[in-house]
PDB file of N, CA and C in Angstrom:
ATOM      1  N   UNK A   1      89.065  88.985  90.371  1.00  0.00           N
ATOM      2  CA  UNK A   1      89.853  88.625  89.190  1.00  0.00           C
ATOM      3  C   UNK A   1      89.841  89.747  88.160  1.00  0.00           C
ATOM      4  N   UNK A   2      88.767  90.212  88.065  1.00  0.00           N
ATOM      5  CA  UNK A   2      88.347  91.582  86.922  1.00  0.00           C
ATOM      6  C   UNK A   2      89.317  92.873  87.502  1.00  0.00           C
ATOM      7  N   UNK A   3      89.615  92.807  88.870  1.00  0.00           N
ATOM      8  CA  UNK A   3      90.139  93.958  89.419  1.00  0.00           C
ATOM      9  C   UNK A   3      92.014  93.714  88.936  1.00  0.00           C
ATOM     10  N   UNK A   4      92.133  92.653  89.059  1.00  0.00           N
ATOM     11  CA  UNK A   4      93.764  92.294  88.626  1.00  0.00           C
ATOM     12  C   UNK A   4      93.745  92.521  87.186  1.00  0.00           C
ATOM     13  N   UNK A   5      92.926  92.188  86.100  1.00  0.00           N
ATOM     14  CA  UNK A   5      93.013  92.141  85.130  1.00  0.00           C
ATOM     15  C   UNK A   5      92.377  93.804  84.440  1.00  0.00           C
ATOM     16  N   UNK A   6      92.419  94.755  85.028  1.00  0.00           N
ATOM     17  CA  UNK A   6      92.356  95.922  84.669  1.00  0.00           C
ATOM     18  C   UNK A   6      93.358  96.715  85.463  1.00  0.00           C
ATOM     19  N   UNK A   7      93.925  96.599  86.748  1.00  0.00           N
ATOM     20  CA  UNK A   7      95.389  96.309  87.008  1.00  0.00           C
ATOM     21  C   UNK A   7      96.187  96.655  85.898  1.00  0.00           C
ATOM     22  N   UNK A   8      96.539  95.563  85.499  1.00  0.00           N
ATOM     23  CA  UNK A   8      97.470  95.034  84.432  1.00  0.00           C
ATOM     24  C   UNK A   8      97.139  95.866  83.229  1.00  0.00           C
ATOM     25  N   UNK A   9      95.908  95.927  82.904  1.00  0.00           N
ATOM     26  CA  UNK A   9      95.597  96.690  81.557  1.00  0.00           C
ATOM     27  C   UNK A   9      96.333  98.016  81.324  1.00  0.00           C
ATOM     28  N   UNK A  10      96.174  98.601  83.235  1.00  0.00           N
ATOM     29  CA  UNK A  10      96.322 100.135  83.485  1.00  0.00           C
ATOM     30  C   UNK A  10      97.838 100.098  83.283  1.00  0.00           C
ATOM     31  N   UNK A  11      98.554  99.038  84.011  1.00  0.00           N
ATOM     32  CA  UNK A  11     100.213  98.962  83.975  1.00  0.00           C
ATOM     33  C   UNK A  11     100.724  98.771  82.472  1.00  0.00           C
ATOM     34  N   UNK A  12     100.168  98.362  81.535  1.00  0.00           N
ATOM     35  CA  UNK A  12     100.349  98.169  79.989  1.00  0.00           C
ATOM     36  C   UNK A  12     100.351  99.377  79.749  1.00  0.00           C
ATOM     37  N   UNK A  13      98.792 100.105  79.513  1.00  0.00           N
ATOM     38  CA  UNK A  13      98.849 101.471  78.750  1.00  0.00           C
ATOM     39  C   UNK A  13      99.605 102.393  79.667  1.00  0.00           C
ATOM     40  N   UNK A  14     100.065 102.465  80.463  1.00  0.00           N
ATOM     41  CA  UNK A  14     100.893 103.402  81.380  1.00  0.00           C
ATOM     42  C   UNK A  14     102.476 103.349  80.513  1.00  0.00           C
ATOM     43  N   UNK A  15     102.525 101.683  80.739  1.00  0.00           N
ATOM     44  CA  UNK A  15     104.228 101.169  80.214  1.00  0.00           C
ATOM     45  C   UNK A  15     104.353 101.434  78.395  1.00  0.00           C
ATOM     46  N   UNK A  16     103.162 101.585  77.793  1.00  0.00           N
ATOM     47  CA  UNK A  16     103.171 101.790  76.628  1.00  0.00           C
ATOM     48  C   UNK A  16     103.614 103.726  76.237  1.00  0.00           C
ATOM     49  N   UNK A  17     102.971 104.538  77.366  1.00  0.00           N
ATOM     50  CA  UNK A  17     103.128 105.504  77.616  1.00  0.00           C
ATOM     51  C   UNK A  17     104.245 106.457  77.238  1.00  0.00           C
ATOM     52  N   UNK A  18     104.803 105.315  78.665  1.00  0.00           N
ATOM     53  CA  UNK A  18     105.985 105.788  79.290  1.00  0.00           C
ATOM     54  C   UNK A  18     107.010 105.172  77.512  1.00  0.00           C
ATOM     55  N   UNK A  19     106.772 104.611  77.028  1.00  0.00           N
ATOM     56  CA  UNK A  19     107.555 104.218  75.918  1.00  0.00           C
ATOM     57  C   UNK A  19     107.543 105.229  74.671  1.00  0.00           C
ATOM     58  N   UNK A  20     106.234 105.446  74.445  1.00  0.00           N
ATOM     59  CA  UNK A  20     106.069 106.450  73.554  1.00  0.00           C
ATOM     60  C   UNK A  20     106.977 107.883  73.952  1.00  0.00           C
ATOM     61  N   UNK A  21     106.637 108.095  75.135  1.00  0.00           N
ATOM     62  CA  UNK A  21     107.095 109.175  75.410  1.00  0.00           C
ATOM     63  C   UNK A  21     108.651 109.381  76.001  1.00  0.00           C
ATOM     64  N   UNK A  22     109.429 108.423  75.564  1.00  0.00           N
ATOM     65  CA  UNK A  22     110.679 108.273  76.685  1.00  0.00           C
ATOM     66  C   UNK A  22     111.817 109.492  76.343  1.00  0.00           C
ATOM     67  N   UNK A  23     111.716 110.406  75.287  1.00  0.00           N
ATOM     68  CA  UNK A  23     112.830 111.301  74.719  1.00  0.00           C
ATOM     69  C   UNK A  23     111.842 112.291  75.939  1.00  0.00           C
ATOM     70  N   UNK A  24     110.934 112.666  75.988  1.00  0.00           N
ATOM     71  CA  UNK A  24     110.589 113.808  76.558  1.00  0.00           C
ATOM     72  C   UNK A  24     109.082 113.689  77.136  1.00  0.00           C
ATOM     73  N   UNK A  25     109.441 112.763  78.323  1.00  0.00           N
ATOM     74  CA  UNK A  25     109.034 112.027  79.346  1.00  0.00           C
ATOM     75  C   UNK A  25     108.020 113.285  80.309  1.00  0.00           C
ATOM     76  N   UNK A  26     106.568 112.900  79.912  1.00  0.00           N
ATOM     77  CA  UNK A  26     105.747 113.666  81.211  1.00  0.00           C
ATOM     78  C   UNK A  26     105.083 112.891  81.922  1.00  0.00           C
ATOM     79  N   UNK A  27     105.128 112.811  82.953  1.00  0.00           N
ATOM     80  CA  UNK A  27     104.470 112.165  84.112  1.00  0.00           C
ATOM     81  C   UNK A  27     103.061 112.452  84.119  1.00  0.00           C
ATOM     82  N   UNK A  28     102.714 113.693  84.174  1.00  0.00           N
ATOM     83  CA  UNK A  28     101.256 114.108  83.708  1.00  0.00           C
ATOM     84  C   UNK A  28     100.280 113.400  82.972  1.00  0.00           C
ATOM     85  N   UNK A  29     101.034 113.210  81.615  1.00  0.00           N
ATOM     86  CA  UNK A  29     100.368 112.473  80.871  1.00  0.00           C
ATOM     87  C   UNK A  29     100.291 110.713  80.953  1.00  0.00           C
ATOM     88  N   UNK A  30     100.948 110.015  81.933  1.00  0.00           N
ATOM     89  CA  UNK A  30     101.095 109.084  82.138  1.00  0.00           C
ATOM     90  C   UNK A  30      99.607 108.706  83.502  1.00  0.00           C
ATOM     91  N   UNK A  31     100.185 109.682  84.228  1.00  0.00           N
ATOM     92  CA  UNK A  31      99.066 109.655  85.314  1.00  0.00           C
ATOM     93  C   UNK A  31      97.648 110.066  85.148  1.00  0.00           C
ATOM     94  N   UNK A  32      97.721 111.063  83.815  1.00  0.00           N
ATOM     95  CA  UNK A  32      96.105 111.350  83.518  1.00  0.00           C
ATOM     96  C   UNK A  32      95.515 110.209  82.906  1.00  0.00           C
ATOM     97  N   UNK A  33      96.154 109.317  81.682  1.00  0.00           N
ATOM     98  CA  UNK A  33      95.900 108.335  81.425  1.00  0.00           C
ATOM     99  C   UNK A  33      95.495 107.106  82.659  1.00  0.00           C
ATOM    100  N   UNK A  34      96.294 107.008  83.534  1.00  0.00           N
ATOM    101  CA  UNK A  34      95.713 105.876  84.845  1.00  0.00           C
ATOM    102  C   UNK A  34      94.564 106.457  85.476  1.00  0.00           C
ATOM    103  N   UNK A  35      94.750 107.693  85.670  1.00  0.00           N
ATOM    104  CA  UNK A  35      93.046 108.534  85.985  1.00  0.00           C
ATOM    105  C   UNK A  35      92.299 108.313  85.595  1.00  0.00           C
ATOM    106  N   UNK A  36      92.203 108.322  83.994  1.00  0.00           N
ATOM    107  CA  UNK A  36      90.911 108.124  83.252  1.00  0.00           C
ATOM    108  C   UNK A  36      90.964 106.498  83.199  1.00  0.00           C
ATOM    109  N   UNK A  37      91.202 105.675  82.906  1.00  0.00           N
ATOM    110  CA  UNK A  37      91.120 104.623  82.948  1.00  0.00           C
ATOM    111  C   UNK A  37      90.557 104.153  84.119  1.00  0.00           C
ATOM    112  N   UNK A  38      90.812 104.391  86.066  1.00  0.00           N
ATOM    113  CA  UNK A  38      89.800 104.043  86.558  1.00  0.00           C
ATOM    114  C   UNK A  38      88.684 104.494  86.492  1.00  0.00           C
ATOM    115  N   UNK A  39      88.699 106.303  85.689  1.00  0.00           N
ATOM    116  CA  UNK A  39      87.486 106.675  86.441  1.00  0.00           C
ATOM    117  C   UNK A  39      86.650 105.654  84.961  1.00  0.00           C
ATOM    118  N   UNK A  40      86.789 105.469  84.043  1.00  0.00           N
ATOM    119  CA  UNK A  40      85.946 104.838  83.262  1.00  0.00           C
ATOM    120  C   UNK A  40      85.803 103.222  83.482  1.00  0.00           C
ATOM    121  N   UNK A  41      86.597 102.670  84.354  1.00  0.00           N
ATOM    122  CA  UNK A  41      86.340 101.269  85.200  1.00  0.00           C
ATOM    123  C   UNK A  41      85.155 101.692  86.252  1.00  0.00           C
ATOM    124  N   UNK A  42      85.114 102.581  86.680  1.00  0.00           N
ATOM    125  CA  UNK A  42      84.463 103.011  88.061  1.00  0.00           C
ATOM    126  C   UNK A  42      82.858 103.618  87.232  1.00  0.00           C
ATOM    127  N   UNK A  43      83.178 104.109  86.316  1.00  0.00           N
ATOM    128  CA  UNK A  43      81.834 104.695  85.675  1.00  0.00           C
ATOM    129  C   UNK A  43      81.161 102.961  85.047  1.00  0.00           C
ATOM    130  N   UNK A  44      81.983 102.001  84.472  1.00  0.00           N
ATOM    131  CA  UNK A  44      81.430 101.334  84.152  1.00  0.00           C
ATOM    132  C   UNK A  44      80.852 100.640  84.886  1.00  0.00           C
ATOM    133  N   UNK A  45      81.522 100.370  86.288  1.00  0.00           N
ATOM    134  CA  UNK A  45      80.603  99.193  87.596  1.00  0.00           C
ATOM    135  C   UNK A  45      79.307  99.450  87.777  1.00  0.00           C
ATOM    136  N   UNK A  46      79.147 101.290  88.048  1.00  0.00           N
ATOM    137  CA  UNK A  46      77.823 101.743  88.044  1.00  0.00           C
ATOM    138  C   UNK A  46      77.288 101.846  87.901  1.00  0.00           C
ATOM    139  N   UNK A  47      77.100 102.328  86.208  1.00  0.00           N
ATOM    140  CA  UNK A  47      76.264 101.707  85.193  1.00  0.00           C
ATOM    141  C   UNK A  47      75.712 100.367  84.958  1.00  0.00           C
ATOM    142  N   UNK A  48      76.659  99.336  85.309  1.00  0.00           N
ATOM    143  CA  UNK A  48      76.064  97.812  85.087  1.00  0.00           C
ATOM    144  C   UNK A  48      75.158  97.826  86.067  1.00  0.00           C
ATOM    145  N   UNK A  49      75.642  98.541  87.597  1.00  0.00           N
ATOM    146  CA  UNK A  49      74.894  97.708  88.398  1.00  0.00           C
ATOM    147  C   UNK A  49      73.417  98.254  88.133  1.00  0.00           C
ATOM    148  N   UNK A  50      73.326 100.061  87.819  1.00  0.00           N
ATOM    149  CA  UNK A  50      72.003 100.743  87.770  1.00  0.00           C
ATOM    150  C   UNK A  50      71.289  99.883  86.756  1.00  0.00           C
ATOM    151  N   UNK A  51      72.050  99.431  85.961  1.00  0.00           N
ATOM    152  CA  UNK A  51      70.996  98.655  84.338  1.00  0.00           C
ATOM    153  C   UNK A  51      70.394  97.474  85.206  1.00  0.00           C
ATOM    154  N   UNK A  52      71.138  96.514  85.881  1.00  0.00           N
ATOM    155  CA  UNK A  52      70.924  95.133  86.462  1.00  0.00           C
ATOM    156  C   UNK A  52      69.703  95.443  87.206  1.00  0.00           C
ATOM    157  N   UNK A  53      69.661  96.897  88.426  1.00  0.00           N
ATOM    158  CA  UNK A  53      68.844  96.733  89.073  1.00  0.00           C
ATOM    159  C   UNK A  53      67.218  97.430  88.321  1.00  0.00           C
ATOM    160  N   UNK A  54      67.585  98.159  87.449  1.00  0.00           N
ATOM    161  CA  UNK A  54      66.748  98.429  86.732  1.00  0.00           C
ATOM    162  C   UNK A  54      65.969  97.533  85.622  1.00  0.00           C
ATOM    163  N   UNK A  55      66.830  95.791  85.553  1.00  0.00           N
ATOM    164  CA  UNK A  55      65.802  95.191  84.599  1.00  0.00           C
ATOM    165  C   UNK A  55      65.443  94.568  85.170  1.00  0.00           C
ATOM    166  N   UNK A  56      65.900  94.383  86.884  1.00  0.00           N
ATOM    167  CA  UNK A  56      64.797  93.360  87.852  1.00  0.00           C
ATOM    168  C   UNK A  56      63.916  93.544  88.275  1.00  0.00           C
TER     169      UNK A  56
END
């Protein structure tokens, strides 16, 4: 469910993007934004899980 709902987050700030930027439209900056956004979904899983296994 967490995976659909950051999905969607990514398709928002992408579509918000793509709005801001629609006179002079870079793809770059659309796609670096979905980049960073998983890699900081992906940095966050890891972290939870290292903390979880570290307070058991």
């Amino acid at each position: 469910m967490k995976n659909i709902f950051y999905f969607f987050l990514t398709a928002l700030i992408s579509s918000i993007a793509l709005l801001l930027t629609r006179d002079s439209f870079e793809p770059e900056l659309v796609y670096s934004t979905v980049v960073l956004i998983w890699i900081l979904y992906i940095w966050y899983h890891v972290y939870a899980a290292d903390k979880r296994n570290y307070s058991e």
